[in-house]
N, C-alpha and C. Protein backbone atom coordinates (compact mmCIF):
# COMPACT_ATOMS: atom_id res chain seq x y z
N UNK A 1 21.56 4.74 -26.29
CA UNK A 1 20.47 5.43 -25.63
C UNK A 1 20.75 6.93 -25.62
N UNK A 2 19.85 7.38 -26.11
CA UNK A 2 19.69 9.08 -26.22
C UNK A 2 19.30 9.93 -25.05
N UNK A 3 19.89 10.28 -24.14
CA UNK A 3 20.17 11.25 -22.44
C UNK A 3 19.62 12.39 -23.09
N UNK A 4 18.56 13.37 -22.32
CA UNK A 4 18.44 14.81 -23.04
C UNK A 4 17.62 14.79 -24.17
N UNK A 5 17.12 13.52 -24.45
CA UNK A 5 16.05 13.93 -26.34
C UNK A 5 15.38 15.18 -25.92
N UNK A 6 15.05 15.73 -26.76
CA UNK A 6 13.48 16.42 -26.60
C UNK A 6 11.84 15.73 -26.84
N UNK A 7 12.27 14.30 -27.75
CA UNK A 7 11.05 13.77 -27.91
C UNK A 7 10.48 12.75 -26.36
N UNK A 8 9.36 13.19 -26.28
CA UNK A 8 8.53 12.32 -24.87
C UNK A 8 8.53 11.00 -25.30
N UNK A 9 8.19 10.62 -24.26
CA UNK A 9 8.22 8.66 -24.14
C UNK A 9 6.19 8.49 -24.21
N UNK A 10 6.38 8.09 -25.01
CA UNK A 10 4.94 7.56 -25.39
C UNK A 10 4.67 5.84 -25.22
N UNK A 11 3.81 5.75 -24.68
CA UNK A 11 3.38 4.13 -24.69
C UNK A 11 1.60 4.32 -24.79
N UNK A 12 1.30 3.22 -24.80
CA UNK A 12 -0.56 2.77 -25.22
C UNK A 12 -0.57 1.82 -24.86
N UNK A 13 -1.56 1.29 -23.82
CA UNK A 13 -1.73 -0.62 -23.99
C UNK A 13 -3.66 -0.03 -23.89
N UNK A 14 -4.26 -1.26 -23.93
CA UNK A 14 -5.27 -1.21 -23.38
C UNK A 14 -5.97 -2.77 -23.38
N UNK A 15 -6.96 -2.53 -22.34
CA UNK A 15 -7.45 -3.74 -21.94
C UNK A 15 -9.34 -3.96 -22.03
N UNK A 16 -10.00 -5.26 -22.37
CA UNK A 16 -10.97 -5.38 -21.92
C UNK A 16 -11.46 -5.72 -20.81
N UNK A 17 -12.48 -5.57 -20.38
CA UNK A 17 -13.00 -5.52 -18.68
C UNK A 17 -14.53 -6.08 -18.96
N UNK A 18 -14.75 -7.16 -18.61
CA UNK A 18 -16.11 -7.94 -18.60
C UNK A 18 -16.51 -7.65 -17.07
N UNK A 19 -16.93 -6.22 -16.68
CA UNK A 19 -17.73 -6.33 -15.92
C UNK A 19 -18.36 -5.20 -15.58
N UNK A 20 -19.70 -5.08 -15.06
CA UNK A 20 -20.29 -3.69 -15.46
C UNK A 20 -19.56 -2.40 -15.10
N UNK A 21 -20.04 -1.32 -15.87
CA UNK A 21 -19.47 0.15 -16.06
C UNK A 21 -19.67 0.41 -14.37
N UNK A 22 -20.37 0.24 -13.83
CA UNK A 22 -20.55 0.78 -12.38
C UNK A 22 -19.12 0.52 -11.42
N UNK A 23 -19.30 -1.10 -11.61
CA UNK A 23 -18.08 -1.90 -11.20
C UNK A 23 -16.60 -1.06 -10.94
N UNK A 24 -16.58 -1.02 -12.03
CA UNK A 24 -15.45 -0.52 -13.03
C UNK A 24 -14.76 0.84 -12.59
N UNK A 25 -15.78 1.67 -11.91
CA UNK A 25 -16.00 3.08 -12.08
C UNK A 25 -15.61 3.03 -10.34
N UNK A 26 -16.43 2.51 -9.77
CA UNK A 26 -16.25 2.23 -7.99
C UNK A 26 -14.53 1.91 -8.05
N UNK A 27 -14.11 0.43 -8.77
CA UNK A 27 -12.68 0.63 -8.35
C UNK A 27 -11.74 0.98 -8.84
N UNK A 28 -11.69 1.71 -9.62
CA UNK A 28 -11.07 3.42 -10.19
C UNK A 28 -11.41 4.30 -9.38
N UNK A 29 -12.61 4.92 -9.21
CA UNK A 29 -12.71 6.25 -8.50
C UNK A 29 -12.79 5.71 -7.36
N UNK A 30 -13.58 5.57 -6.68
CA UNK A 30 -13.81 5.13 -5.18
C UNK A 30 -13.09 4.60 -4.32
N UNK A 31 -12.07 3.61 -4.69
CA UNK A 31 -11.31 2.82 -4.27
C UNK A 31 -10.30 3.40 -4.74
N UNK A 32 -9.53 4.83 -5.73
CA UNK A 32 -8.78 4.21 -5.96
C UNK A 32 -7.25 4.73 -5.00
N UNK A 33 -7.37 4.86 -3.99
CA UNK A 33 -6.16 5.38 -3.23
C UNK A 33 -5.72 3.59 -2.49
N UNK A 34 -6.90 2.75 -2.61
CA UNK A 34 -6.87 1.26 -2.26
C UNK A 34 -6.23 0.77 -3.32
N UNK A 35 -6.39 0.73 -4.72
CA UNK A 35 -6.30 0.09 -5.76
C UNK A 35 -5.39 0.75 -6.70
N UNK A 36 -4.91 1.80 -6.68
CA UNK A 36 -3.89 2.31 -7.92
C UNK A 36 -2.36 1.50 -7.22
N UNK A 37 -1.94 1.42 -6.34
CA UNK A 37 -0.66 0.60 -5.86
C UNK A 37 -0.90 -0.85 -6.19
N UNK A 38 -2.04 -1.16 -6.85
CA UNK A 38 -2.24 -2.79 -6.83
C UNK A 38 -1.81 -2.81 -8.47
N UNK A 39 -2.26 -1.95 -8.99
CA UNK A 39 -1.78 -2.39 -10.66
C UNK A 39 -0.87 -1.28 -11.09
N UNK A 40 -0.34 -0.46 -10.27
CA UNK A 40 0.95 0.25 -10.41
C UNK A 40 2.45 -0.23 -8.80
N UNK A 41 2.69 -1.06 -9.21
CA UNK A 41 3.90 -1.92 -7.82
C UNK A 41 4.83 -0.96 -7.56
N UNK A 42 5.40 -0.19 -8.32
CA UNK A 42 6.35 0.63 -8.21
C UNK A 42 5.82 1.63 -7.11
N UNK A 43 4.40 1.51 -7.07
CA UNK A 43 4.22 2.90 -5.84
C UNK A 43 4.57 1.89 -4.73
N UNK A 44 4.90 3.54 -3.60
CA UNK A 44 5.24 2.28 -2.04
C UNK A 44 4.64 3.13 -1.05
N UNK A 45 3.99 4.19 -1.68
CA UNK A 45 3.07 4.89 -1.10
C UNK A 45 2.09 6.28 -1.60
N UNK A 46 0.99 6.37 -0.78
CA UNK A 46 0.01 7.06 -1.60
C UNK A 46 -1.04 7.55 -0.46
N UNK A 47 -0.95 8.94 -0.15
CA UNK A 47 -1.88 9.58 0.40
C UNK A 47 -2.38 10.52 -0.26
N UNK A 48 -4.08 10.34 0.50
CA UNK A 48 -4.98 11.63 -0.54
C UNK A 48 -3.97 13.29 0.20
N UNK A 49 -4.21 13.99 -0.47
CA UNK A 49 -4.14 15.67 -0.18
C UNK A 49 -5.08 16.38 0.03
N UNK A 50 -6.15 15.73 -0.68
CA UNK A 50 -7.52 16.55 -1.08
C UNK A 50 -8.40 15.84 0.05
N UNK A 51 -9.92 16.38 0.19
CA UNK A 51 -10.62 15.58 0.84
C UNK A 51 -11.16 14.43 -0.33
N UNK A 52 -11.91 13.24 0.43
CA UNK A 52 -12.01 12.10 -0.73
C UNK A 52 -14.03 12.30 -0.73
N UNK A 53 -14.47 12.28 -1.48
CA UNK A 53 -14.04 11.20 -2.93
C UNK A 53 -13.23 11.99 -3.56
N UNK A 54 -12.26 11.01 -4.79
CA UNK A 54 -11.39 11.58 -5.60
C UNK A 54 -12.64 12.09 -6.74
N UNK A 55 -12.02 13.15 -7.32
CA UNK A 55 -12.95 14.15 -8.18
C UNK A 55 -11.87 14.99 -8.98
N UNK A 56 -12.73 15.45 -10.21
CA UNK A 56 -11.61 16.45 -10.55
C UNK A 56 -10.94 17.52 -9.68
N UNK A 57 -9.55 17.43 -9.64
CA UNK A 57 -8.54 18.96 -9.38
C UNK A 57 -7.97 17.64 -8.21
N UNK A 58 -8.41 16.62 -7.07
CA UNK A 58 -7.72 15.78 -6.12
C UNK A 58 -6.58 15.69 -6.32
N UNK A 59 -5.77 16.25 -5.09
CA UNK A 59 -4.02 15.84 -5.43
C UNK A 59 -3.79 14.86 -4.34
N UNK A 60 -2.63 14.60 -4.50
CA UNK A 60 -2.25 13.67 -3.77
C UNK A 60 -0.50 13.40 -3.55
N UNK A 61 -0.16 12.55 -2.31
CA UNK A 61 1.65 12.82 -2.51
C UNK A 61 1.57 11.16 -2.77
N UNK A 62 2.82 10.63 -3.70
CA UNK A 62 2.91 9.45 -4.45
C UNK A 62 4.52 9.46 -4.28
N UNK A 63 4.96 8.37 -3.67
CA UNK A 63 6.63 7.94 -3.34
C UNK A 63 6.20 6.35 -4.33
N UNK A 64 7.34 6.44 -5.70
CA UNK A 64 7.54 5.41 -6.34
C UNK A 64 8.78 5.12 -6.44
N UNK A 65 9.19 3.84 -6.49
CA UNK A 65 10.60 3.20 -6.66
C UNK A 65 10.54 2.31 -8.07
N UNK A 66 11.63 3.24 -8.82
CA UNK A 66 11.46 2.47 -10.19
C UNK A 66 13.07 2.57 -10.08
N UNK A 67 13.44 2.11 -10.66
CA UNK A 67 14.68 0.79 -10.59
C UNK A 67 15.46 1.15 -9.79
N UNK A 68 14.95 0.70 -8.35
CA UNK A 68 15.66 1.22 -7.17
C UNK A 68 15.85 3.03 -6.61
N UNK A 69 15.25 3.57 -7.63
CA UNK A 69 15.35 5.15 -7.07
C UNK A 69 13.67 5.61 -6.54
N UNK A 70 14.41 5.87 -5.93
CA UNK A 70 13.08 6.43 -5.02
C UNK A 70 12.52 7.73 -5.41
């Protein structure tokens, strides 16, 4: 294992979603300070910064634990 590369870590998956664009869009944007800890586990917490709805420029503070580091 190479410590220090200069090359970034790249990955791609993607998925289909049988259900309407509206759907879709509500629990991504609308929901998603409810729903990004549900298909990302590693978060263990997640508050808005910004006022909500999330919109472009929304920050937010995000505490993740990936292999035990916090």
């Amino acid at each position: 294992m190479l410590f220090g590369s200069s090359q970034p870590v790249v990955a791609k998956a993607s998925v289909v979603i049988h259900k309407p664009v509206n759907d879709v869009y509500h629990f991504i944007s609308d929901q998603f300070f409810d729903n990004y800890p549900r298909w990302s586990p590693e978060v263990v917490e997640l508050k808005p910064l910004s006022p909500l709805p999330v919109k472009l420029g929304t920050l937010a503070h995000q505490v993740r634990v990936d292999h035990g580091h916090k």
